[in-house]
Structures are given as C-alpha cells and as structure tokens.
N, C-alpha and C. Protein backbone atom coordinates (compact mmCIF):
# COMPACT_ATOMS: atom_id res chain seq x y z
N UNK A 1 95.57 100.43 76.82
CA UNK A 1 95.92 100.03 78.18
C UNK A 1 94.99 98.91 78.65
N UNK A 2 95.74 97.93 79.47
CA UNK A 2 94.92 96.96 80.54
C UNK A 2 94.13 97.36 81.86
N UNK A 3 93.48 97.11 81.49
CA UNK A 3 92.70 97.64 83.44
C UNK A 3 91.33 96.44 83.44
N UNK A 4 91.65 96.25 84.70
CA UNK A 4 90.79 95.23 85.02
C UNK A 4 90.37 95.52 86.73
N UNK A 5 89.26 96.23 87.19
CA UNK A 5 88.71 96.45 88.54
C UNK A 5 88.88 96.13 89.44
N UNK A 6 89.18 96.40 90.83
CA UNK A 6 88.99 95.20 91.66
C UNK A 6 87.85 94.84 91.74
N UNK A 7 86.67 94.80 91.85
CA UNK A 7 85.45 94.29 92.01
C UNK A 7 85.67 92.87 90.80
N UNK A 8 85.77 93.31 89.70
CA UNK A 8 86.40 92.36 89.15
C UNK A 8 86.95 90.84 89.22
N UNK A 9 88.33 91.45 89.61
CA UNK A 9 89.44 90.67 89.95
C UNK A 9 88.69 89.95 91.48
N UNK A 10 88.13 90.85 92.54
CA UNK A 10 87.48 90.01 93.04
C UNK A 10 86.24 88.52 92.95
N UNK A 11 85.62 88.89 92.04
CA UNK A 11 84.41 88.33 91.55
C UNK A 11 85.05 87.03 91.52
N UNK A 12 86.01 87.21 90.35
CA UNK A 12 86.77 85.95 89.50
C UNK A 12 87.54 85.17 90.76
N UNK A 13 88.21 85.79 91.64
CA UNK A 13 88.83 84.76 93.12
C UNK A 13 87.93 84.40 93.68
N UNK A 14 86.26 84.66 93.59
CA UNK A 14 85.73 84.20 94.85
C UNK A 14 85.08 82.75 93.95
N UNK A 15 85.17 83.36 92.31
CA UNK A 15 84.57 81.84 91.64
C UNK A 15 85.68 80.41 91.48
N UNK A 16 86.97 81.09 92.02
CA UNK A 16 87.87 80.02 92.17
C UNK A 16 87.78 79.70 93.61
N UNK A 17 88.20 80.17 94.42
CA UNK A 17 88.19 79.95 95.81
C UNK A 17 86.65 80.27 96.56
N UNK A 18 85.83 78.69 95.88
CA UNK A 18 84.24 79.14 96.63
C UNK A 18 83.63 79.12 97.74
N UNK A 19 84.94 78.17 98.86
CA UNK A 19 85.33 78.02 100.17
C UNK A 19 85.28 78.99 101.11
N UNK A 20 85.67 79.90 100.57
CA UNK A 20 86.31 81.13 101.01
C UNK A 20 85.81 81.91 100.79
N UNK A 21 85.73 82.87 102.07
CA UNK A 21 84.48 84.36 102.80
C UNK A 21 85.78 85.23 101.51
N UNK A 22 84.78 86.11 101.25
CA UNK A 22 85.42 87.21 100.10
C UNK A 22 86.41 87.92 101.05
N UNK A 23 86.00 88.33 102.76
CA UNK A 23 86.94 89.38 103.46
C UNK A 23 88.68 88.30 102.90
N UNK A 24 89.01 87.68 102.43
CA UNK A 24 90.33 87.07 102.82
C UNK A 24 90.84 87.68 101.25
N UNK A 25 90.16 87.90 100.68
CA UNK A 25 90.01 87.91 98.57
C UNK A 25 90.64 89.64 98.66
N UNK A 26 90.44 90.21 99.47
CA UNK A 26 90.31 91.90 99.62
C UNK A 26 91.32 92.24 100.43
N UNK A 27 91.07 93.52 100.68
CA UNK A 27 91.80 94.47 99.68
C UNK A 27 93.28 94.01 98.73
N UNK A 28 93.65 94.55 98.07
CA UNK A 28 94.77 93.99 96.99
C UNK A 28 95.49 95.08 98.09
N UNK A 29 96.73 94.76 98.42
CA UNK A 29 97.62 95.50 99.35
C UNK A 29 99.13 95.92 98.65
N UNK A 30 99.29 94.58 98.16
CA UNK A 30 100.54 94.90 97.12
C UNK A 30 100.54 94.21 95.53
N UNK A 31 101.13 94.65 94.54
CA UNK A 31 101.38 93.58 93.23
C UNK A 31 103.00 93.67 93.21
N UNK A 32 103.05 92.28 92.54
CA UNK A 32 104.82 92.34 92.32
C UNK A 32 105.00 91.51 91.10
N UNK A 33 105.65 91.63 90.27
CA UNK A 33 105.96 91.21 89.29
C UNK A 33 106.60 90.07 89.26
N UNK A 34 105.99 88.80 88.51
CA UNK A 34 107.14 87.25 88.27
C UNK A 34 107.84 87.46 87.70
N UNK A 35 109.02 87.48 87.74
CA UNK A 35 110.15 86.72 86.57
C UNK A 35 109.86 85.72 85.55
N UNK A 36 110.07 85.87 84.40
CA UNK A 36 109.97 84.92 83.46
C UNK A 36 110.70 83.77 83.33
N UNK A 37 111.84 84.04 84.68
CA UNK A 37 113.06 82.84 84.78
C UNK A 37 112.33 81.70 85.31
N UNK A 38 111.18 82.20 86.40
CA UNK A 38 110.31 81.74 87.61
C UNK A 38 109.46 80.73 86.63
N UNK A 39 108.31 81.53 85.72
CA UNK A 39 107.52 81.48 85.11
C UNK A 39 106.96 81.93 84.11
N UNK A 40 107.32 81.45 82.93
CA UNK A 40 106.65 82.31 81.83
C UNK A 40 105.39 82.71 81.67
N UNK A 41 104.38 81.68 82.10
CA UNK A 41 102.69 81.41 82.14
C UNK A 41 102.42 83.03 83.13
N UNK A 42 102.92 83.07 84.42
CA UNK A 42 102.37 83.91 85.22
C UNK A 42 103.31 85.17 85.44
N UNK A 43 102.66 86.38 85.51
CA UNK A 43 103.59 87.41 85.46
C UNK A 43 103.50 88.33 86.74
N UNK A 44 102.20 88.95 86.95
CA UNK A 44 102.11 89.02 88.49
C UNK A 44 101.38 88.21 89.96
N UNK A 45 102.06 88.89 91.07
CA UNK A 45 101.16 88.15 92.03
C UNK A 45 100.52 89.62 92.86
N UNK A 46 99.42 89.15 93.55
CA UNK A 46 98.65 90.29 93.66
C UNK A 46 98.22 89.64 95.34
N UNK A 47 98.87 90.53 96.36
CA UNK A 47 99.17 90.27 97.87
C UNK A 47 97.57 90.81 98.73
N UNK A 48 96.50 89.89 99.17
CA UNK A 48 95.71 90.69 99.82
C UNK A 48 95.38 90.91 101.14
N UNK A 49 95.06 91.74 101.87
CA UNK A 49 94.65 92.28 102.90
C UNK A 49 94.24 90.87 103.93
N UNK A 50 93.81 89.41 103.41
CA UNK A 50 93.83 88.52 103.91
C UNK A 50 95.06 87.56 104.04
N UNK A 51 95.83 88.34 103.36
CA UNK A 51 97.02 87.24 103.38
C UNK A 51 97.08 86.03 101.77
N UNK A 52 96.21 86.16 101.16
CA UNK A 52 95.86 85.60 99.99
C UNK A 52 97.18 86.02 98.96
N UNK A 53 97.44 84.87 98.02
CA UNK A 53 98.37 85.46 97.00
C UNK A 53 97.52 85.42 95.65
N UNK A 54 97.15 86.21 94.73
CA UNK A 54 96.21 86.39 93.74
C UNK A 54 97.52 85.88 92.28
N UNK A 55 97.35 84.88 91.50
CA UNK A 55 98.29 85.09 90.86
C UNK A 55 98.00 84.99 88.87
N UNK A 56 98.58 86.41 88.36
CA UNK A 56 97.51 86.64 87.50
C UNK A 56 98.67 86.54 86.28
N UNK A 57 98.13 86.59 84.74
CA UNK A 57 98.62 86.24 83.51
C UNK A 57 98.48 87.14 82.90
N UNK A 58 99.16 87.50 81.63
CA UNK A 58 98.56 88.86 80.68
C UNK A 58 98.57 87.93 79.71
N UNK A 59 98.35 86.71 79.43
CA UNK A 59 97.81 86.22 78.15
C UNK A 59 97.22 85.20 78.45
N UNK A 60 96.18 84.87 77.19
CA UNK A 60 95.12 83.67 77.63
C UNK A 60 95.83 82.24 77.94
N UNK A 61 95.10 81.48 78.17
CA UNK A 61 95.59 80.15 78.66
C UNK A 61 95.74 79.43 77.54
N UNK A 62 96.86 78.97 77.44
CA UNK A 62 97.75 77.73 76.56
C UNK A 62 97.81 78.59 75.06
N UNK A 63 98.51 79.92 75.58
CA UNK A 63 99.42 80.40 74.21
C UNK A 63 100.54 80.17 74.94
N UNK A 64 101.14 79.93 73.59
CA UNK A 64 102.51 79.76 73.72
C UNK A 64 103.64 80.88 73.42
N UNK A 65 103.11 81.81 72.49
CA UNK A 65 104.40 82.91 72.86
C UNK A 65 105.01 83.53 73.76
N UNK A 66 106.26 83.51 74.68
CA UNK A 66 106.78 83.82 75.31
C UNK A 66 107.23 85.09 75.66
N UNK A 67 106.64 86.07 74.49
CA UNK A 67 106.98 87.39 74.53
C UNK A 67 105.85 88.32 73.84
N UNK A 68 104.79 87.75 74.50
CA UNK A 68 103.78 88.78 73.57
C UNK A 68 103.25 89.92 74.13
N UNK A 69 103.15 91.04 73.67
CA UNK A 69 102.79 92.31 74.27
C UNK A 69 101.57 91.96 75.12
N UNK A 70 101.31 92.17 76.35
CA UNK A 70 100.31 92.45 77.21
C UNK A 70 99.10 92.68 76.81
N UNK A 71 97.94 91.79 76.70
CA UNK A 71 96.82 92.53 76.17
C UNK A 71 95.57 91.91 77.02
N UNK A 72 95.55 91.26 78.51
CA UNK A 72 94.56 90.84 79.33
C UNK A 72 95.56 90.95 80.03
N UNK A 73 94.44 90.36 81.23
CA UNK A 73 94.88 90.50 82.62
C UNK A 73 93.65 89.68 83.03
N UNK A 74 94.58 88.03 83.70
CA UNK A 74 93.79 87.13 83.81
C UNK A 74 94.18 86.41 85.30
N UNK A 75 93.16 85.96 85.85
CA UNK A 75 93.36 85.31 87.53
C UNK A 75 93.66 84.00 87.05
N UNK A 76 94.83 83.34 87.42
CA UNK A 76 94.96 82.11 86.79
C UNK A 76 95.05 80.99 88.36
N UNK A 77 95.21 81.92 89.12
CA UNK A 77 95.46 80.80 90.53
C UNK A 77 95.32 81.32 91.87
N UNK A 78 94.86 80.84 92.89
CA UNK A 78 95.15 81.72 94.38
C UNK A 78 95.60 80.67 94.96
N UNK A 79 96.70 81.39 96.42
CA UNK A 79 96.96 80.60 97.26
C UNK A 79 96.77 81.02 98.73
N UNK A 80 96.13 80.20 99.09
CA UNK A 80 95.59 81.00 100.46
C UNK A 80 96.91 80.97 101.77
N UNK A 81 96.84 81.63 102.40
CA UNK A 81 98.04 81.86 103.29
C UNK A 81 97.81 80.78 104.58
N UNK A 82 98.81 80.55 105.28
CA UNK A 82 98.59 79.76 106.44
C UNK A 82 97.35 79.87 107.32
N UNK A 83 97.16 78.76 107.95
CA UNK A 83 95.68 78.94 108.72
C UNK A 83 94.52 78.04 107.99
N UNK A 84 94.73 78.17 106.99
CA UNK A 84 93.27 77.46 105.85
C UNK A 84 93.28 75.63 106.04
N UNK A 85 94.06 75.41 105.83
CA UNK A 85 94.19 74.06 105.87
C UNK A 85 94.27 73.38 107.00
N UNK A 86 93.37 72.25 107.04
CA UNK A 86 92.95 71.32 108.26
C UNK A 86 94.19 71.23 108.80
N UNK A 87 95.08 70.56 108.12
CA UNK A 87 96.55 70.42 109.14
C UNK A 87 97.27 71.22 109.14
N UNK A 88 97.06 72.31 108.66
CA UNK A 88 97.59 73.42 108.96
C UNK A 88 98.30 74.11 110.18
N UNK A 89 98.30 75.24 110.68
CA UNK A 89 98.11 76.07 112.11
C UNK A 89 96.98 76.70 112.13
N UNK A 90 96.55 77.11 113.31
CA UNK A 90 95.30 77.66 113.50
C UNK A 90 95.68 79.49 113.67
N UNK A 91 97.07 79.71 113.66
CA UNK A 91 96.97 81.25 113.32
C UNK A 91 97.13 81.30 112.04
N UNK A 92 96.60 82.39 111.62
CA UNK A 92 96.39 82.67 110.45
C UNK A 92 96.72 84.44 110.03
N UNK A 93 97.18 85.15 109.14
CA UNK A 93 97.46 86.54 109.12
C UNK A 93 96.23 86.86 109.09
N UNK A 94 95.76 88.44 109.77
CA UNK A 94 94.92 89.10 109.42
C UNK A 94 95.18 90.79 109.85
N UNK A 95 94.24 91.65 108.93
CA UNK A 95 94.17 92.94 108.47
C UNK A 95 96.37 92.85 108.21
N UNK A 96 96.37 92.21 107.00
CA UNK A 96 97.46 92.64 106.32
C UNK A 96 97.56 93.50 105.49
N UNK A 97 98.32 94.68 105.90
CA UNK A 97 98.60 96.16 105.24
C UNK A 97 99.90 96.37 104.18
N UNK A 98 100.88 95.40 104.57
CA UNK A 98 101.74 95.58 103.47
C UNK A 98 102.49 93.93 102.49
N UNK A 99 103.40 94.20 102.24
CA UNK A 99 103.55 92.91 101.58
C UNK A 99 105.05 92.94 100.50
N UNK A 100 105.55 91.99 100.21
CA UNK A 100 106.24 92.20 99.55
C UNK A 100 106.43 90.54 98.92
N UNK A 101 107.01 90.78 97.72
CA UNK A 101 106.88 89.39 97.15
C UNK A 101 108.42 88.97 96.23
N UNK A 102 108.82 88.03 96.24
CA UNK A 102 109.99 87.71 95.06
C UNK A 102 110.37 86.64 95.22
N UNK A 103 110.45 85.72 94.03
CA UNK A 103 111.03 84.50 93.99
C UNK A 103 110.53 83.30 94.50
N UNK A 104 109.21 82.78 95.04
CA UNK A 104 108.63 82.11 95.96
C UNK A 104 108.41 82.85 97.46
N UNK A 105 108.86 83.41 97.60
CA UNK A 105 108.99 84.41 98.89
C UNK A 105 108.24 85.22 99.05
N UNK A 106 106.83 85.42 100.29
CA UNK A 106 105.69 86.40 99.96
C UNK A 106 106.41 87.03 101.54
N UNK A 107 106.03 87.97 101.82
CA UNK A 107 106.29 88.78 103.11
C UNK A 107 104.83 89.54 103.43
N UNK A 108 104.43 89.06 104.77
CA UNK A 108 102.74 90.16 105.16
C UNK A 108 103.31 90.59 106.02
N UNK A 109 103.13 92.21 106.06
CA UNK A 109 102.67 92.57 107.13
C UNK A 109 101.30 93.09 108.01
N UNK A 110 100.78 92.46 108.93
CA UNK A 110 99.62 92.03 109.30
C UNK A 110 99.55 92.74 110.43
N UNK A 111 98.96 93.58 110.82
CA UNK A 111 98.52 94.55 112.64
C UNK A 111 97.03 93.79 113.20
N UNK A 112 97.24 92.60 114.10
CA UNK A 112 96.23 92.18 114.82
C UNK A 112 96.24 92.77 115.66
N UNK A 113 97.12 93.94 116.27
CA UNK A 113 96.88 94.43 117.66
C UNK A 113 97.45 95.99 117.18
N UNK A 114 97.16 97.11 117.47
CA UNK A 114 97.31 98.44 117.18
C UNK A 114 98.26 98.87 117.76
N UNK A 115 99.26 97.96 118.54
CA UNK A 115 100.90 98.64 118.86
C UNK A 115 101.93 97.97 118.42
N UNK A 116 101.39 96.48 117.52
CA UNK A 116 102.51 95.72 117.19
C UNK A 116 101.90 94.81 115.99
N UNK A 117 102.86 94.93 115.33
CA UNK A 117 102.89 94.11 114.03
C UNK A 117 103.20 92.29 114.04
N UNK A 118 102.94 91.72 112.80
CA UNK A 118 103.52 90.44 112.65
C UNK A 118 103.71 90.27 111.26
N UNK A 119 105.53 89.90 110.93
CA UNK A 119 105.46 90.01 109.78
C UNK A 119 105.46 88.35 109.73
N UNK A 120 104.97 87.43 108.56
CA UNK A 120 104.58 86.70 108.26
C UNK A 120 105.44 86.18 106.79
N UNK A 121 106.89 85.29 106.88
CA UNK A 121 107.38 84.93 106.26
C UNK A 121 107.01 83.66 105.33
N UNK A 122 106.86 83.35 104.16
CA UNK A 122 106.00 82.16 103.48
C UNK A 122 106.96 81.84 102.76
N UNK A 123 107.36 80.52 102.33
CA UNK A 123 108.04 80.36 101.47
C UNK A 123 107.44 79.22 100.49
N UNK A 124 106.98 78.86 99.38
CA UNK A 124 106.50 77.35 98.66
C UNK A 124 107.03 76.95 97.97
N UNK A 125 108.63 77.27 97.81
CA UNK A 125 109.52 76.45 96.87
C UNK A 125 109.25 76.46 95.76
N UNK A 126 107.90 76.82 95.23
CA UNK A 126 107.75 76.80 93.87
C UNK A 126 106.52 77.60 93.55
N UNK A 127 106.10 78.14 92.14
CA UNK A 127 104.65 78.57 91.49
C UNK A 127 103.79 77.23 91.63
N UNK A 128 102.67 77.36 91.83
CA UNK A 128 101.57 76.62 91.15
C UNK A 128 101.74 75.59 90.60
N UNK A 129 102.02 76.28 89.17
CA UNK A 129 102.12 75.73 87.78
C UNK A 129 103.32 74.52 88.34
N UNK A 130 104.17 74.45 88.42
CA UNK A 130 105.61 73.91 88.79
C UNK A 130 104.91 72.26 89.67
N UNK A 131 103.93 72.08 90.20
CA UNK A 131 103.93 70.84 91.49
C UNK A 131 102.40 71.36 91.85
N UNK A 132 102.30 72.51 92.71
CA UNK A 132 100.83 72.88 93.34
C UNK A 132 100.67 71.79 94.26
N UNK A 133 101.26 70.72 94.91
CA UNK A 133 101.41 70.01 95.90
C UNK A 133 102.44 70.24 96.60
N UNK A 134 103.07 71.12 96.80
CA UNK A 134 104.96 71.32 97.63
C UNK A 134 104.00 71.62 99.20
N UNK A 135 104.94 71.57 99.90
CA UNK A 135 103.85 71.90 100.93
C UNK A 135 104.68 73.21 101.51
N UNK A 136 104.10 74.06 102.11
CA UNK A 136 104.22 75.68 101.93
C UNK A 136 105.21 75.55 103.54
N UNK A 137 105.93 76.13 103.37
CA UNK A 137 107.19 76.49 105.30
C UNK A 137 106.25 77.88 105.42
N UNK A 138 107.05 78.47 106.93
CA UNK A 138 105.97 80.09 106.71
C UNK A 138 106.80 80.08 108.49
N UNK A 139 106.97 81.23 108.96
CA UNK A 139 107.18 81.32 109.95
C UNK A 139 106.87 82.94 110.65
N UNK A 140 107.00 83.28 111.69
CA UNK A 140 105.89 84.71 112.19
C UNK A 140 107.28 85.22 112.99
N UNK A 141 107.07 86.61 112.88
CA UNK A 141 107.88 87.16 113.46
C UNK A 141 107.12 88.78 113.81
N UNK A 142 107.11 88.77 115.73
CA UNK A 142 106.55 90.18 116.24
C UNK A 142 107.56 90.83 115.91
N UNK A 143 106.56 92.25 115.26
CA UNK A 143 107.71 93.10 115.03
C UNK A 143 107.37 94.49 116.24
N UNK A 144 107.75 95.13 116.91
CA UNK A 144 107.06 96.00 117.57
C UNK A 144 106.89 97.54 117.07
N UNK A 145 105.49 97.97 116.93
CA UNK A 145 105.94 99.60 116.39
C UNK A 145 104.93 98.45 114.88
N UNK A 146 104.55 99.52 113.80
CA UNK A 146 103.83 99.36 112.71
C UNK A 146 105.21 99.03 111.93
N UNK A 147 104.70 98.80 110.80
CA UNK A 147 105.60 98.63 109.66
C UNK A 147 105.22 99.28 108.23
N UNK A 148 106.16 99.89 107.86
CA UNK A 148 105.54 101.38 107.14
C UNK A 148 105.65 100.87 105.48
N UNK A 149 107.18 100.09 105.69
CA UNK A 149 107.20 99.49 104.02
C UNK A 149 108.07 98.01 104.01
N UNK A 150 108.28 97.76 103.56
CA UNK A 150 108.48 96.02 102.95
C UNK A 150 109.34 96.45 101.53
N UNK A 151 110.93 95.82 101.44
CA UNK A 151 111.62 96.34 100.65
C UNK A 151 113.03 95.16 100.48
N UNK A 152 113.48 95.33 99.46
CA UNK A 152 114.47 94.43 99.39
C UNK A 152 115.67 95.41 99.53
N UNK A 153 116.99 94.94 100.25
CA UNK A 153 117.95 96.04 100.90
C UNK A 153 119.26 95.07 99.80
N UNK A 154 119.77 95.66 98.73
CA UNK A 154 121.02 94.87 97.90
C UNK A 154 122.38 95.04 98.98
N UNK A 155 122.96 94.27 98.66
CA UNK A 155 124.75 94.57 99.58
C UNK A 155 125.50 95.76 99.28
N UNK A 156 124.91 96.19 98.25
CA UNK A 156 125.81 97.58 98.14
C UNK A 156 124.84 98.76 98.22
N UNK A 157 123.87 98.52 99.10
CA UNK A 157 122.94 99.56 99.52
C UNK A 157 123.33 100.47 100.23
N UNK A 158 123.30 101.65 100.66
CA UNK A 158 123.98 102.86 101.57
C UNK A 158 123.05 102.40 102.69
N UNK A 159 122.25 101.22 102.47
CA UNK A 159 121.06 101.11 103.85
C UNK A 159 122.25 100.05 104.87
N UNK A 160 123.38 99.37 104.13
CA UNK A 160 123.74 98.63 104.45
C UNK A 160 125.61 98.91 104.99
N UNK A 161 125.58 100.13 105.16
CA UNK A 161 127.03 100.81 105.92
C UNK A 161 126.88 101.17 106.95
C-alpha cells in the first residue's frame, strides 16, 4: 500500500508554495480523483481547508506509462484559490469544510460566519499541465444554514423527481 502523511504532503506544498502561510496548505478536506481523459500525468486533487487545490501523481515525473500500477504518491502542483493574486479579489474562501471536485470544477464550502455558508464555485478551464496561464472564473454563492455534503446529482437520480 501507498500512504504518504499529511505532515508530509504538507511539508512538500509549503516547499512549493513558499509565499504562502502553511494555515491555507491545511487541513486536506476532500480528495477526488482525475480522469485520465483530463490527464494522464495527474490523478488526484486534494481540496484544503484554505481553499488550496493540492494536485498529486502516483508516478514519478516523466514516465511515460500510462497504466502503471500505483506505487508513490507525489505533489506535482498547487493552485491557490481566489484572493492570492494582486489582481485578483480581495475575498478569499476561508475555514473551508467541504469540497467537491470534477472536471476543472472545484466546489468549497467555506463557514466565515456560524449561521451561513459560502459555497465558492472555481472553474480554470484546464489542469496545470495543459497552459498553467488560463486565467481562473470563480463566483460565490450565500448559502444559508451549513452545508453537510457536496455531491454530484445524475438526471436519473430519485434526488431529481
């Protein structure tokens, strides 16, 4: 088996992102799995408590097999969430508790205030690997009441009659 710590996995984001206070690096809140359609290089992304997207590899850098059994677990990139950048916005997510991720599409949910939520829609058109210059959309939405889970609902869901 793979296992790799968070203390770890932290260490290694704070030696990439040296800008950046560790509270944004922490807690890991959600992981979600890439598609290989997305990206072969990267397989998960790892959602944190700052709003951070952690995005990690199970094989070393510049193999080329496309199907090799899992045998690391490597930080290959972070992307910091809205707020960071000079031209940015000046809100930024914080104490994000849940998360959900697919396709370019990250979802936070973030409680700055203890009766109401903000979920925090991101979109970057692309991985990293793909450009790493696209420039990121993102838009906020109060939700009122906490938010318990973060889920994708299909059309033929019984959530959806």
């Amino acid at each position: 088996p793979i296992s790799v710590s968070a203390q770890k996995l932290l260490e290694d984001s704070s030696r990439l992102a040296t800008t950046v206070e560790t509270s944004n690096l922490k807690p890991i809140v959600h992981i979600s799995p890439i598609k290989s359609s997305e990206d072969d290089r990267l397989h998960l992304v790892a959602l944190t408590g700052g709003g951070s997207r952690l995005y990690l590899s199970t094989r070393n850098a510049g193999e080329n097999n496309p199907n090799p059994r899992p045998y690391c677990l490597r930080l290959v990139s972070i992307r910091l969430p809205p707020g960071f950048a000079p031209s940015g916005p000046t809100q930024k997510p914080t104490k994000v508790h849940n998360g959900y991720y697919k396709a370019g599409l990250t979802l936070l949910a973030s409680s700055p205030a203890e009766a109401a939520d903000v979920l925090w829609l991101i979109w970057n058109g692309s991985l990293p690997q793909a450009g790493g210059n696209l420039m990121e959309t993102h838009t906020v939405v109060p939700v009122e009441g906490h938010t318990w889970a973060l889920a994708e609902v299909s059309p033929g869901s019984k959530l959806m009659n």
